[in-house]
PDB file of N, CA and C in Angstrom:
ATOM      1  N   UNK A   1       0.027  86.009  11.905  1.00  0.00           N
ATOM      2  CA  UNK A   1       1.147  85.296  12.494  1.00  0.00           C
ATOM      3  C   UNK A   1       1.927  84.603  11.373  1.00  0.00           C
ATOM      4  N   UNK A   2       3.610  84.642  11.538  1.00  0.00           N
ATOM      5  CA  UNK A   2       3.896  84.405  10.264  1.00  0.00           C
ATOM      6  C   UNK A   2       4.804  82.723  10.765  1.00  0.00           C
ATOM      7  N   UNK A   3       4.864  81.816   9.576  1.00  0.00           N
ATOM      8  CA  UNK A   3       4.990  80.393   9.641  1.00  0.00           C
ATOM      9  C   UNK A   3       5.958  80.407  10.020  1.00  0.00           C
ATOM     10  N   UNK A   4       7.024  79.779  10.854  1.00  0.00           N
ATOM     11  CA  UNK A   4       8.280  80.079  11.684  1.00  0.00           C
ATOM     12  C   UNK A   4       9.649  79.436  10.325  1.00  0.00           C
ATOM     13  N   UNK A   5       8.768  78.151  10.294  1.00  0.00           N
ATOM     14  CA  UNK A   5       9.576  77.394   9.422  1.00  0.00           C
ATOM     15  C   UNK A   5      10.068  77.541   8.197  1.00  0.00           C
ATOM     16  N   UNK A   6       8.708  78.498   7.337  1.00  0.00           N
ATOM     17  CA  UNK A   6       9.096  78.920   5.575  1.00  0.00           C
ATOM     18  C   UNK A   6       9.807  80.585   6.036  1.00  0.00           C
ATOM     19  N   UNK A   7       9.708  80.983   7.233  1.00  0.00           N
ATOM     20  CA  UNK A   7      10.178  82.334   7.352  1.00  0.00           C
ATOM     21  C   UNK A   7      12.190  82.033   7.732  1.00  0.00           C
ATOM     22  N   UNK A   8      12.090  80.591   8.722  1.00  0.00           N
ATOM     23  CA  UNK A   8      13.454  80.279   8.658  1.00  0.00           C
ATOM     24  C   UNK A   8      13.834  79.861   6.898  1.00  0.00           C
ATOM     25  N   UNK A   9      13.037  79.407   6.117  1.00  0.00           N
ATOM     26  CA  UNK A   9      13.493  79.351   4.435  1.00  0.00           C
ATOM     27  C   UNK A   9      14.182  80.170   3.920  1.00  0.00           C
ATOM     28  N   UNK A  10      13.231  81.491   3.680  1.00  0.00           N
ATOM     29  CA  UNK A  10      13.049  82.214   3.460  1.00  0.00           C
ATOM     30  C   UNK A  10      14.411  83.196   3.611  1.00  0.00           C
ATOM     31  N   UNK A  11      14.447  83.571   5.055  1.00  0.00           N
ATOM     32  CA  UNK A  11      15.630  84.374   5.605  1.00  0.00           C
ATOM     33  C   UNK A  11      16.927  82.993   5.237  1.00  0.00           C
ATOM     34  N   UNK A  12      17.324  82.247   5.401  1.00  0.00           N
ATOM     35  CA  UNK A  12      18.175  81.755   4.883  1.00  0.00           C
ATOM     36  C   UNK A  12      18.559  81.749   3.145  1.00  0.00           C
ATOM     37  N   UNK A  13      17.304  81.819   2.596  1.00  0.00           N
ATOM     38  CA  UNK A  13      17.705  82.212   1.035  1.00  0.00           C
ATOM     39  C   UNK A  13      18.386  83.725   0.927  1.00  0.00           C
ATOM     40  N   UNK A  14      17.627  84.767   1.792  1.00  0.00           N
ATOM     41  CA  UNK A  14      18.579  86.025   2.150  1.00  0.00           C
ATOM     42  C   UNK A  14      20.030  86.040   2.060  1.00  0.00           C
ATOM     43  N   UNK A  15      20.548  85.422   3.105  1.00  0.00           N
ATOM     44  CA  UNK A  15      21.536  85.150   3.455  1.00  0.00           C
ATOM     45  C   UNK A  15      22.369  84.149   2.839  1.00  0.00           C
ATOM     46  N   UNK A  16      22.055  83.112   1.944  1.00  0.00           N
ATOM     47  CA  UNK A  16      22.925  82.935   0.809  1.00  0.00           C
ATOM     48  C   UNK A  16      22.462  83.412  -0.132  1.00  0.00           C
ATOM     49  N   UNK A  17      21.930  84.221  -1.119  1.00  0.00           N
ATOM     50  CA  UNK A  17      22.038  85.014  -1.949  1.00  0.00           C
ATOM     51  C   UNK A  17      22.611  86.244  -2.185  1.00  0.00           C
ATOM     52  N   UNK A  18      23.079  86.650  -0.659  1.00  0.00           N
ATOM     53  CA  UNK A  18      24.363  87.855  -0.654  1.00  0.00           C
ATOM     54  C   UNK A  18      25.587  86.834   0.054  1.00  0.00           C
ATOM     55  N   UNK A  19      25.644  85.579   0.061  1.00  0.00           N
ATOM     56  CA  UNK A  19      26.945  85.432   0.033  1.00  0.00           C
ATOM     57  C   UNK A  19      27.326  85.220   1.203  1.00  0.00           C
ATOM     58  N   UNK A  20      26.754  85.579   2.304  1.00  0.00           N
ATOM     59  CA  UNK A  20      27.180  85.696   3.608  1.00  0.00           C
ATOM     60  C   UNK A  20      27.200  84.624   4.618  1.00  0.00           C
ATOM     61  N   UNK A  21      27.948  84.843   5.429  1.00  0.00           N
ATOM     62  CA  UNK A  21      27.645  83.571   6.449  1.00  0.00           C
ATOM     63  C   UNK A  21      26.721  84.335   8.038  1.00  0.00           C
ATOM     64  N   UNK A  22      26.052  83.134   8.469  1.00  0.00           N
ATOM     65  CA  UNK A  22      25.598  83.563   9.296  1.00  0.00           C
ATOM     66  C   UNK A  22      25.817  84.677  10.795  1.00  0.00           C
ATOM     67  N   UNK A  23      27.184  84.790  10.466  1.00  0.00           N
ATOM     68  CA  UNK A  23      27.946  85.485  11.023  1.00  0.00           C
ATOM     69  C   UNK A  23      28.203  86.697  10.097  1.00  0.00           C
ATOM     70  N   UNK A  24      28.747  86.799   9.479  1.00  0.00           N
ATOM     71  CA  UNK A  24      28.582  88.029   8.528  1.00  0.00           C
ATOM     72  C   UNK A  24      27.465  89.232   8.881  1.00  0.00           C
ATOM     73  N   UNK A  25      26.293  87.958   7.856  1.00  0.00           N
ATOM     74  CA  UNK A  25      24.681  88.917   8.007  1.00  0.00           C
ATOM     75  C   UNK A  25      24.610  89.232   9.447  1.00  0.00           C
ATOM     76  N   UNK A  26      24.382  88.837  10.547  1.00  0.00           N
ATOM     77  CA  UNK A  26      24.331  89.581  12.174  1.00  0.00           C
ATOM     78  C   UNK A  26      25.242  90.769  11.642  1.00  0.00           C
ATOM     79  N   UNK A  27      26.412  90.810  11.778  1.00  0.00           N
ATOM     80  CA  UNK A  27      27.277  91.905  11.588  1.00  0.00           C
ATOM     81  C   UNK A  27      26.439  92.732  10.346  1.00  0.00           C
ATOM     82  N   UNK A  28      26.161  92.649   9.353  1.00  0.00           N
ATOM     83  CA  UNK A  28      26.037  93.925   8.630  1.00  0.00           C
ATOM     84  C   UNK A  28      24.887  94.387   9.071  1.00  0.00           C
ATOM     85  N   UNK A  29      23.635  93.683   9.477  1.00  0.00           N
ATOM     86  CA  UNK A  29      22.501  94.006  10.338  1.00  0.00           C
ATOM     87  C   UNK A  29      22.450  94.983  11.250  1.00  0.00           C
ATOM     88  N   UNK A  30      23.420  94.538  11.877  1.00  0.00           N
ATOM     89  CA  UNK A  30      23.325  94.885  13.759  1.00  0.00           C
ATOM     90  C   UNK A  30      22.813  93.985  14.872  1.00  0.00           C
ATOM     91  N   UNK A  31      22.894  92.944  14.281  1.00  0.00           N
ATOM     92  CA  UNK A  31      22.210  92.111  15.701  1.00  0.00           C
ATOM     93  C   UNK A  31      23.601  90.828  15.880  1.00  0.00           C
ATOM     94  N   UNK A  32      23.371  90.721  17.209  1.00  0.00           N
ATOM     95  CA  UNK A  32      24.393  89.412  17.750  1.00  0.00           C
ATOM     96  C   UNK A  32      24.172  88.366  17.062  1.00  0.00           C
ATOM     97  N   UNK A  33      25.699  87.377  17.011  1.00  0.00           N
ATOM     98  CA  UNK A  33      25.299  86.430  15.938  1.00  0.00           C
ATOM     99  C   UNK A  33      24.348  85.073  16.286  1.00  0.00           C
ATOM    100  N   UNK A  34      24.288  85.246  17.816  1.00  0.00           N
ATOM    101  CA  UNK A  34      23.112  84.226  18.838  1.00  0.00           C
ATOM    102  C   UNK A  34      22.140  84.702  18.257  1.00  0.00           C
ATOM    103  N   UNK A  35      21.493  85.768  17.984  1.00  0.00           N
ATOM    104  CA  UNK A  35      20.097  85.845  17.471  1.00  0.00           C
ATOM    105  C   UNK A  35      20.277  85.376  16.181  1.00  0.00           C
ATOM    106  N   UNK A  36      20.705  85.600  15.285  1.00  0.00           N
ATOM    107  CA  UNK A  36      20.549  84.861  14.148  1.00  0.00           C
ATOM    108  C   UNK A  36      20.861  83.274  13.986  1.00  0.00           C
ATOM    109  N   UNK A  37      21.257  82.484  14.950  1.00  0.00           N
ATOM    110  CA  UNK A  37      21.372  81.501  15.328  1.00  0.00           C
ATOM    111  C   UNK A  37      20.224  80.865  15.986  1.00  0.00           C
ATOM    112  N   UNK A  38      20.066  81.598  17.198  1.00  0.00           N
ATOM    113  CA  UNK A  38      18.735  80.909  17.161  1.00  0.00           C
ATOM    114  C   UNK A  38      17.278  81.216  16.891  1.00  0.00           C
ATOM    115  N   UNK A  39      17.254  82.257  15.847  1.00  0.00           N
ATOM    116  CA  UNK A  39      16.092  82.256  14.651  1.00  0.00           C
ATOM    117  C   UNK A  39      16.057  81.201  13.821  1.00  0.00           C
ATOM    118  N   UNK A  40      17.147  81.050  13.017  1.00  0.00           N
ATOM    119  CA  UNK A  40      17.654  79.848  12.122  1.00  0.00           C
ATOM    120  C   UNK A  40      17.212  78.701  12.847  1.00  0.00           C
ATOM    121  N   UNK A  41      17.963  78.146  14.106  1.00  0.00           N
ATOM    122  CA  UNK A  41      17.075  76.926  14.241  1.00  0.00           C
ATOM    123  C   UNK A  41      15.709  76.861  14.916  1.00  0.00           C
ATOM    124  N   UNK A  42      15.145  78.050  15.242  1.00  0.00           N
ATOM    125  CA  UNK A  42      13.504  77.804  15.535  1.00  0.00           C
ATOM    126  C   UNK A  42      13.173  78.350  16.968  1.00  0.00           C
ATOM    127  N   UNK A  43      14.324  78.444  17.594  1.00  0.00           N
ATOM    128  CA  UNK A  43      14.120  78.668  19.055  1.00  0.00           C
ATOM    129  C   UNK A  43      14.159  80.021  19.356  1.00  0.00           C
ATOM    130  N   UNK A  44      13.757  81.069  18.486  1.00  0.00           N
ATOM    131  CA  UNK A  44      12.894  82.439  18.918  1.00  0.00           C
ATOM    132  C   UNK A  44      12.722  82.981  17.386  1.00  0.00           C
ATOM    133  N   UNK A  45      11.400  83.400  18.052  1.00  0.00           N
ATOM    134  CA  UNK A  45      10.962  83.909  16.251  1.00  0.00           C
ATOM    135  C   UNK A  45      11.322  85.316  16.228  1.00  0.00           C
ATOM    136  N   UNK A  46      11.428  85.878  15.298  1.00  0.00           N
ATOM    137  CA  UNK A  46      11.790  87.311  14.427  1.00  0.00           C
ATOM    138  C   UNK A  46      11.087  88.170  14.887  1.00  0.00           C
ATOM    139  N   UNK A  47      12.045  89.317  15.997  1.00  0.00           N
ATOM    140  CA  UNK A  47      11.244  90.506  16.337  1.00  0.00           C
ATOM    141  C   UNK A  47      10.894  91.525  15.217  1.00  0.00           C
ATOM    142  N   UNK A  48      10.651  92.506  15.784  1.00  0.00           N
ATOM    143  CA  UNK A  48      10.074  93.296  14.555  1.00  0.00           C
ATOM    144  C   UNK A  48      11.629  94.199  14.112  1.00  0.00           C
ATOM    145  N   UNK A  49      12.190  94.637  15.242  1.00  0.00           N
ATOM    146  CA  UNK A  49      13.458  95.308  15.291  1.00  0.00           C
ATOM    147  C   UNK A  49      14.204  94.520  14.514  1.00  0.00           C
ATOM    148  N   UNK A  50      14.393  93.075  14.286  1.00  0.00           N
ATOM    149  CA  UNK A  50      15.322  92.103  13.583  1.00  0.00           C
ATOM    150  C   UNK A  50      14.286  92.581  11.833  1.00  0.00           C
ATOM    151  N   UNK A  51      13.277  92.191  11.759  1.00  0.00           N
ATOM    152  CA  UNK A  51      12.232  92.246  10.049  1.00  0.00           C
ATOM    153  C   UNK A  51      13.235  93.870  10.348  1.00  0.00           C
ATOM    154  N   UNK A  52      13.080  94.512  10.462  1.00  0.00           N
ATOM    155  CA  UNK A  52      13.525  95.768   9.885  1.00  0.00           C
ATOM    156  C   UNK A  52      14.881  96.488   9.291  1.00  0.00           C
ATOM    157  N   UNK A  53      15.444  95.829  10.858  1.00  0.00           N
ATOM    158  CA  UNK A  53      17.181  95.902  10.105  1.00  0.00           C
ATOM    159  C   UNK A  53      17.214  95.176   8.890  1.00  0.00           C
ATOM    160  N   UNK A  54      16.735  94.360   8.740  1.00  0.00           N
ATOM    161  CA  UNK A  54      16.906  93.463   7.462  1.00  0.00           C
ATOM    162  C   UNK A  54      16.393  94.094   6.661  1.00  0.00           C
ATOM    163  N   UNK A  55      15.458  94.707   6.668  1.00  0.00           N
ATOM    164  CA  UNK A  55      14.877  95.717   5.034  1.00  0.00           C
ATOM    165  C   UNK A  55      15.287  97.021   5.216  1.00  0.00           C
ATOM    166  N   UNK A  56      16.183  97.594   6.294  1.00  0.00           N
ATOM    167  CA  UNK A  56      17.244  98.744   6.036  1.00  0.00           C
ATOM    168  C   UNK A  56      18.582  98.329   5.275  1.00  0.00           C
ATOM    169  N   UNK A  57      19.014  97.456   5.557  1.00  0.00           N
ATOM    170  CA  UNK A  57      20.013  96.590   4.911  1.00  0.00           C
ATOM    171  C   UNK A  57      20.380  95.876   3.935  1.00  0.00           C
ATOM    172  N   UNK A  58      19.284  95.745   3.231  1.00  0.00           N
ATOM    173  CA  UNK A  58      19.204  94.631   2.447  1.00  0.00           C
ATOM    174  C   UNK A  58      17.746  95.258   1.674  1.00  0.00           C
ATOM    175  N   UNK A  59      17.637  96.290   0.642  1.00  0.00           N
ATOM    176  CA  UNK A  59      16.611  97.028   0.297  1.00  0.00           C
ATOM    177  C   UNK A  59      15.801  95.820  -0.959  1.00  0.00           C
ATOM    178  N   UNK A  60      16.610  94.951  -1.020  1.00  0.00           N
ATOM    179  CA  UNK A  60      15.931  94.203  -2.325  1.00  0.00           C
ATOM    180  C   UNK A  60      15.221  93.254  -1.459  1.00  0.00           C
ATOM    181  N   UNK A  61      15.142  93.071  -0.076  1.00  0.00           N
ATOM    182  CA  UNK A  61      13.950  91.926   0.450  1.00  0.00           C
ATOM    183  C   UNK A  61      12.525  92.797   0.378  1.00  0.00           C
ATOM    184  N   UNK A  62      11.942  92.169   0.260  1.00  0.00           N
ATOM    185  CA  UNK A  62      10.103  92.495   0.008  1.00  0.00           C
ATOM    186  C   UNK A  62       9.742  92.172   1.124  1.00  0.00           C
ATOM    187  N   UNK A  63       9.127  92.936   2.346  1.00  0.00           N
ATOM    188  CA  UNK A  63       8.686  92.748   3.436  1.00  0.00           C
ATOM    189  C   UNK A  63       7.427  91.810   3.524  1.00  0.00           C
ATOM    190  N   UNK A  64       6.814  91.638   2.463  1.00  0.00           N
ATOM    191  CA  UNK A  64       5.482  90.381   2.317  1.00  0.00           C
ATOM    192  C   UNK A  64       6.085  89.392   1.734  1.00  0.00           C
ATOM    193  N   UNK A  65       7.571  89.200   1.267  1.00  0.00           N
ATOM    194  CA  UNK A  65       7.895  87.899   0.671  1.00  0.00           C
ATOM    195  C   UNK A  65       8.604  87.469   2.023  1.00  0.00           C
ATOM    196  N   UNK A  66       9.220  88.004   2.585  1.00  0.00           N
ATOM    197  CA  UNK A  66      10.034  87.747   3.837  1.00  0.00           C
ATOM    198  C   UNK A  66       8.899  87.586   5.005  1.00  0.00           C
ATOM    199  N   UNK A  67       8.032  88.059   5.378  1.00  0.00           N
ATOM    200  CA  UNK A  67       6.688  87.734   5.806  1.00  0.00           C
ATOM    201  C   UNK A  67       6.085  86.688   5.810  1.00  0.00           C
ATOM    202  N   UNK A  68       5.530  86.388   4.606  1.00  0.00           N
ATOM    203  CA  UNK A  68       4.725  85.263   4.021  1.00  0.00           C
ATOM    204  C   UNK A  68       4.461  84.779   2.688  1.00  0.00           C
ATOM    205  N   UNK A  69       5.830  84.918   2.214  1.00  0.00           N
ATOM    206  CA  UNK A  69       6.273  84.696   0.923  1.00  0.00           C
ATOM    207  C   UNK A  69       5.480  84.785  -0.053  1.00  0.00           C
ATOM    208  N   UNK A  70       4.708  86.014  -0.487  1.00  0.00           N
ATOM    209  CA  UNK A  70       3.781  86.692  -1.412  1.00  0.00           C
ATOM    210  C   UNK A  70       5.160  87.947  -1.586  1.00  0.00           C
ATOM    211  N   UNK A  71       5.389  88.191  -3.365  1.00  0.00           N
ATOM    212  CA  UNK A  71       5.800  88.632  -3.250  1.00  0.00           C
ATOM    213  C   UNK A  71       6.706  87.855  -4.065  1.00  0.00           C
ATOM    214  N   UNK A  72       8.021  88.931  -4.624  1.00  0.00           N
ATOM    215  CA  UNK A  72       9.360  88.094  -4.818  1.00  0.00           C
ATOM    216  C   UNK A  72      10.507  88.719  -4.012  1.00  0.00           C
ATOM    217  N   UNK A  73      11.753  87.639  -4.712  1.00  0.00           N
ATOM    218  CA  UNK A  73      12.690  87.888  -3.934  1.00  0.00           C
ATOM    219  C   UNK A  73      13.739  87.861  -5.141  1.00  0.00           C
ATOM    220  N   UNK A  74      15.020  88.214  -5.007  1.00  0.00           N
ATOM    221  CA  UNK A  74      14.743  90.129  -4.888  1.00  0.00           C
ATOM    222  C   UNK A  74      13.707  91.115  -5.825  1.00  0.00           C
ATOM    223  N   UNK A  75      13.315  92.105  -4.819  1.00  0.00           N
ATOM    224  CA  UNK A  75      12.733  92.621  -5.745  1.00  0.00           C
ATOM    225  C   UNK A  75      12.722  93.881  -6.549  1.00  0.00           C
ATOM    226  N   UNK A  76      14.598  93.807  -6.381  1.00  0.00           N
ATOM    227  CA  UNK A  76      14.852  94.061  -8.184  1.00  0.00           C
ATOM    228  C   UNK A  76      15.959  93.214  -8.177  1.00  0.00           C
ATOM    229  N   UNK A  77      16.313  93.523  -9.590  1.00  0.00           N
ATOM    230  CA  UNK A  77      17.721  92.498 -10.061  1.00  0.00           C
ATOM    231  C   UNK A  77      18.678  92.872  -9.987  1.00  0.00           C
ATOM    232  N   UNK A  78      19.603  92.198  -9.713  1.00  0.00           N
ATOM    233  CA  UNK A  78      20.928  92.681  -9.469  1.00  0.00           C
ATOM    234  C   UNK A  78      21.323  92.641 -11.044  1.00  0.00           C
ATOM    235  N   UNK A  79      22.184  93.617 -10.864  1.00  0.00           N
ATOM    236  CA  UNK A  79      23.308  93.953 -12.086  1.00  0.00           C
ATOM    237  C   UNK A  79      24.096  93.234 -12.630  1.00  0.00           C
ATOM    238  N   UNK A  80      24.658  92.875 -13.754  1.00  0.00           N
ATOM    239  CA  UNK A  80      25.649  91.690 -13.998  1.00  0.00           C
ATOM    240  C   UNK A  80      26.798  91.924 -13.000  1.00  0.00           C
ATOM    241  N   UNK A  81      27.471  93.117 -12.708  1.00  0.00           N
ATOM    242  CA  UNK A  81      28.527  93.615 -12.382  1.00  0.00           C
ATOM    243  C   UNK A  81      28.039  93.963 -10.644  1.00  0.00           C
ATOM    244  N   UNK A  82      27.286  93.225 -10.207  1.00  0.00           N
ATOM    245  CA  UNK A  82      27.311  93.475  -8.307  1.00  0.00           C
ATOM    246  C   UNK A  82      27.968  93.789  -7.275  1.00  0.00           C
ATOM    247  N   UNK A  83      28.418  94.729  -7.099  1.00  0.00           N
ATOM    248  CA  UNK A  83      28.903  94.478  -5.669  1.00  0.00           C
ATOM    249  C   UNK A  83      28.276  95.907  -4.890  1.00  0.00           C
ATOM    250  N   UNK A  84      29.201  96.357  -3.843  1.00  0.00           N
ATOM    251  CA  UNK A  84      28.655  96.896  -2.964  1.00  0.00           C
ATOM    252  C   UNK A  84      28.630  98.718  -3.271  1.00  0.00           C
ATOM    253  N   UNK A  85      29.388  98.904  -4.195  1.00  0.00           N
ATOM    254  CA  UNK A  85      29.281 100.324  -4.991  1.00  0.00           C
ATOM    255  C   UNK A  85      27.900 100.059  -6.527  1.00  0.00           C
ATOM    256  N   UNK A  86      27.677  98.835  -6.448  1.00  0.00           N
ATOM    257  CA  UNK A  86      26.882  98.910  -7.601  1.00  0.00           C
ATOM    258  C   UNK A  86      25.351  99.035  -6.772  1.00  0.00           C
ATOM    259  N   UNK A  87      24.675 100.125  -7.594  1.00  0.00           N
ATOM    260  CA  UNK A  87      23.021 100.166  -7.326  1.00  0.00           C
ATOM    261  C   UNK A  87      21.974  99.680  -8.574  1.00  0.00           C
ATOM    262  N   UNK A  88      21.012  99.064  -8.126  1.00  0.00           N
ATOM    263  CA  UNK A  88      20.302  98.369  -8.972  1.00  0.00           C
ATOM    264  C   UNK A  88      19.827  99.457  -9.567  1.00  0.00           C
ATOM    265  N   UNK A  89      19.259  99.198 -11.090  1.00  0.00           N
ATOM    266  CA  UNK A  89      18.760 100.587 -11.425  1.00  0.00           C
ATOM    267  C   UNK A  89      17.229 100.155 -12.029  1.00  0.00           C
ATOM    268  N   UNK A  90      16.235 101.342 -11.660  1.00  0.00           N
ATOM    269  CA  UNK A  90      14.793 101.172 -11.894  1.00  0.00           C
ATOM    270  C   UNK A  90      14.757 101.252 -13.168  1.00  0.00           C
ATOM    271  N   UNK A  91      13.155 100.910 -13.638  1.00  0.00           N
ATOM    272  CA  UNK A  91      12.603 101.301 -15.398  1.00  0.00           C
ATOM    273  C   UNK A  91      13.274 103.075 -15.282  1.00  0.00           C
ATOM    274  N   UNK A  92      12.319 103.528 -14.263  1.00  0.00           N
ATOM    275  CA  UNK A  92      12.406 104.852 -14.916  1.00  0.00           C
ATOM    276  C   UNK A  92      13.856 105.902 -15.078  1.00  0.00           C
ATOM    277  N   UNK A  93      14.799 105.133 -13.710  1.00  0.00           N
ATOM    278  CA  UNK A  93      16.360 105.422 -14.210  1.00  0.00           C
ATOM    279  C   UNK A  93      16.612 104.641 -15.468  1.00  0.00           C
ATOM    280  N   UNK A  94      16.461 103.928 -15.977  1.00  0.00           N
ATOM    281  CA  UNK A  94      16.934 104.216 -17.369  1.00  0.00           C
ATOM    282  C   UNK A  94      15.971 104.741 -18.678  1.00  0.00           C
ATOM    283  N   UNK A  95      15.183 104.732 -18.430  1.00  0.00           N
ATOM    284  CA  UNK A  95      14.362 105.821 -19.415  1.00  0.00           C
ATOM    285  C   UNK A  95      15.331 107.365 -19.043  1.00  0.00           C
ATOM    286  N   UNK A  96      15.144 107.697 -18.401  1.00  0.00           N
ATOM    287  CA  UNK A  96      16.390 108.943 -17.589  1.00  0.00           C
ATOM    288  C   UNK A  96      17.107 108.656 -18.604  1.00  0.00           C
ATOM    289  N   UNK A  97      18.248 107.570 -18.084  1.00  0.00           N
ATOM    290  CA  UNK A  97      19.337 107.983 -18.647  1.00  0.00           C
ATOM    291  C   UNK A  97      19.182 107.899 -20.335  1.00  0.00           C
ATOM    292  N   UNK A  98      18.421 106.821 -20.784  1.00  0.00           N
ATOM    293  CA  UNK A  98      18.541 106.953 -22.572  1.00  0.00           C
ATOM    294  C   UNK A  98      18.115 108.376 -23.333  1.00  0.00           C
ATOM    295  N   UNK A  99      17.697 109.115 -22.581  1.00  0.00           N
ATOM    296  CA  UNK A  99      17.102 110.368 -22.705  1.00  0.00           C
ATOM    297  C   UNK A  99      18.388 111.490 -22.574  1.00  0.00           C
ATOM    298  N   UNK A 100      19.712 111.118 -21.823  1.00  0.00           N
ATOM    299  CA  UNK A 100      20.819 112.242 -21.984  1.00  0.00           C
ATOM    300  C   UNK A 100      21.184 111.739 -23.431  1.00  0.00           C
ATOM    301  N   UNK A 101      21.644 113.214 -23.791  1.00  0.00           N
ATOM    302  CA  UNK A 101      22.458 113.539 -24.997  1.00  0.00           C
ATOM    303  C   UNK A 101      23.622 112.564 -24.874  1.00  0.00           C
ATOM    304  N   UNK A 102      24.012 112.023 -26.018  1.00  0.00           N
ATOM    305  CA  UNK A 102      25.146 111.733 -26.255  1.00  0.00           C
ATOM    306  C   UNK A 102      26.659 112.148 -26.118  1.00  0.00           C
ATOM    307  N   UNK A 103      26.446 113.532 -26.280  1.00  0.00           N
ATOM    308  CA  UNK A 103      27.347 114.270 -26.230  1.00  0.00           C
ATOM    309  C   UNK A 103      27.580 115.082 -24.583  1.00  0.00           C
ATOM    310  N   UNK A 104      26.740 115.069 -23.795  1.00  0.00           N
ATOM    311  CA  UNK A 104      26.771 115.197 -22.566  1.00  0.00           C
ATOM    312  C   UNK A 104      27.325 113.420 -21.756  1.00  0.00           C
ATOM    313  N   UNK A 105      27.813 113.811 -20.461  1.00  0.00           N
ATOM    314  CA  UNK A 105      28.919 112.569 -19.288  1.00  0.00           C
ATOM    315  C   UNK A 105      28.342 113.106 -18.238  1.00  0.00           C
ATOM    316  N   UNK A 106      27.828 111.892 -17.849  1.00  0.00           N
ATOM    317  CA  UNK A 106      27.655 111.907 -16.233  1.00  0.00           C
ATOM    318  C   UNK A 106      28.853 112.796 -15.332  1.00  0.00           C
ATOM    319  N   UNK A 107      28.624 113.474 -14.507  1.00  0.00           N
ATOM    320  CA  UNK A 107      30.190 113.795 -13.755  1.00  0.00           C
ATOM    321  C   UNK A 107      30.214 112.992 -12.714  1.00  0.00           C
ATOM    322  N   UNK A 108      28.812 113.329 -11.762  1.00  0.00           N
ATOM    323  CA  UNK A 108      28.499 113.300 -10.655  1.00  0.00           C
ATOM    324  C   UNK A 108      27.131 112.551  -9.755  1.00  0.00           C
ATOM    325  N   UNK A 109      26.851 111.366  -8.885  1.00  0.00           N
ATOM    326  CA  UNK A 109      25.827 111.091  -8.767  1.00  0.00           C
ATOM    327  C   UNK A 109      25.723 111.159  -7.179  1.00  0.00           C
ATOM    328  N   UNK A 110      24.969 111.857  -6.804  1.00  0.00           N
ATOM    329  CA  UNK A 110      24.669 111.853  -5.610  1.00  0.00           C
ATOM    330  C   UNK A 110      23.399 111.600  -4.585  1.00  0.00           C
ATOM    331  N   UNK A 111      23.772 110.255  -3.596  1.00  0.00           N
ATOM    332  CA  UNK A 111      22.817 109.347  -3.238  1.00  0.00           C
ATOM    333  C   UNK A 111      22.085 110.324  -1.574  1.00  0.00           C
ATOM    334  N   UNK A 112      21.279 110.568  -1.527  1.00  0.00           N
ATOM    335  CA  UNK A 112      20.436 110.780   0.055  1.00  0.00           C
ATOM    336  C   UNK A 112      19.384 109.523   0.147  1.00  0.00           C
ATOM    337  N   UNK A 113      20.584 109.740   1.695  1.00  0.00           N
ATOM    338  CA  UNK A 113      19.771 108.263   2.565  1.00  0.00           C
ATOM    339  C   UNK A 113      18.829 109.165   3.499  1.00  0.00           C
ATOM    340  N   UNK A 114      17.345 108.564   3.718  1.00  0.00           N
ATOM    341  CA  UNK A 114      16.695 109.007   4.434  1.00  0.00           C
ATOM    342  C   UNK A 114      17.077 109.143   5.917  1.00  0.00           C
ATOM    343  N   UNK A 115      18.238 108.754   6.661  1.00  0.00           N
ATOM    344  CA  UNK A 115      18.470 108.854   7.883  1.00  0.00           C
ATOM    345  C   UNK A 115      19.959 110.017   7.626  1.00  0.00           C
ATOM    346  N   UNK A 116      19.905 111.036   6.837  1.00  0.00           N
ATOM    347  CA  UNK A 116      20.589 111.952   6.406  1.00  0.00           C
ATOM    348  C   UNK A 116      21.512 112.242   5.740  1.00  0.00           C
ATOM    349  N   UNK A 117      22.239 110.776   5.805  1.00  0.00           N
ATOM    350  CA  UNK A 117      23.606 110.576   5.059  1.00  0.00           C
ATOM    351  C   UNK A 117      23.761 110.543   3.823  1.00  0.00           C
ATOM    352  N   UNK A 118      24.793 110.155   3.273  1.00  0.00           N
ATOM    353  CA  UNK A 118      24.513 110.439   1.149  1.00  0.00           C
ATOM    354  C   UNK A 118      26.026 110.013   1.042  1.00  0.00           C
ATOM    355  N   UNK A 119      25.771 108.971  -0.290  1.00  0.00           N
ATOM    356  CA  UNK A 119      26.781 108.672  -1.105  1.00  0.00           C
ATOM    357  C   UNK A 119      27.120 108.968  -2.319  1.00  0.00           C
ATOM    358  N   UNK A 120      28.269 109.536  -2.322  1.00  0.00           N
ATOM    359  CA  UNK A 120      28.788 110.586  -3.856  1.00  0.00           C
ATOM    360  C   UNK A 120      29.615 109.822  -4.620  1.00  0.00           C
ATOM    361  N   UNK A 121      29.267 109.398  -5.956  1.00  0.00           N
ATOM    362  CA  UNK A 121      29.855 108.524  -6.835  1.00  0.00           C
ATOM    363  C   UNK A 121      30.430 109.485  -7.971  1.00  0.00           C
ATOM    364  N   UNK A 122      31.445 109.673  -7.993  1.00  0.00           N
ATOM    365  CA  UNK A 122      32.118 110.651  -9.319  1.00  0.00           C
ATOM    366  C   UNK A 122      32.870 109.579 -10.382  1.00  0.00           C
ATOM    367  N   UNK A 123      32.232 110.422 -11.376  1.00  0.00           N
ATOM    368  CA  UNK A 123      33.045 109.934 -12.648  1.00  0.00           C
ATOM    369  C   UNK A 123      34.202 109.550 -13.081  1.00  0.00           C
TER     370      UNK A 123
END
């Protein structure tokens, strides 16, 4: 069972660390902005359907830090240059990339989302 109170912390550090207002985050989620309202002040705790949209959405929350705060947050780093075309990049994407030739250019990067869709970033 998870602590209502460090989980209202918690999800509020979410939600100002992308900037958003409580109204916003519902919207990019999918949930009404009453549920995130009254999660925030205590008067219904976090279904499982709500923990999830939030880690479809928001891939840098750690489902055991958002849980029961084991874990960090985020867990990776954002880029100097953030926004919503920028993707965080792993150790082993850049071992990757220091490994292209110099003389070879990216053209083309193309993203598959497990629910089928894909985002194409060209050069």
């Amino acid at each position: 069972m998870i602590n209502t109170e460090d989980f209202i912390k918690r999800l509020q550090k979410v939600i100002d660390y992308y900037g958003e207002s409580a109204s916003s985050f519902a919207e990019k989620i999918g949930v009404q902005r009453s549920s995130i309202s009254h999660i925030l002040s205590g008067r219904n705790k976090p279904s499982l359907d709500f923990i999830l949209k939030i880690l479809s959405t928001y891939p840098e929350v750690d489902l055991y830090w958002l849980f029961n705060g084991k874990g960090k947050f985020p867990s990776t780093e954002k880029t100097k240059n953030h926004n919503q075309d920028t993707l965080p990049i792993t150790k082993n994407q850049e071992k990757a990339i220091s490994e292209i030739k110099k003389d070879k250019t990216i053209d083309r990067i193309v993203i598959f989302y497990s629910d089928g869709s894909f985002k194409n970033y060209d050069n």
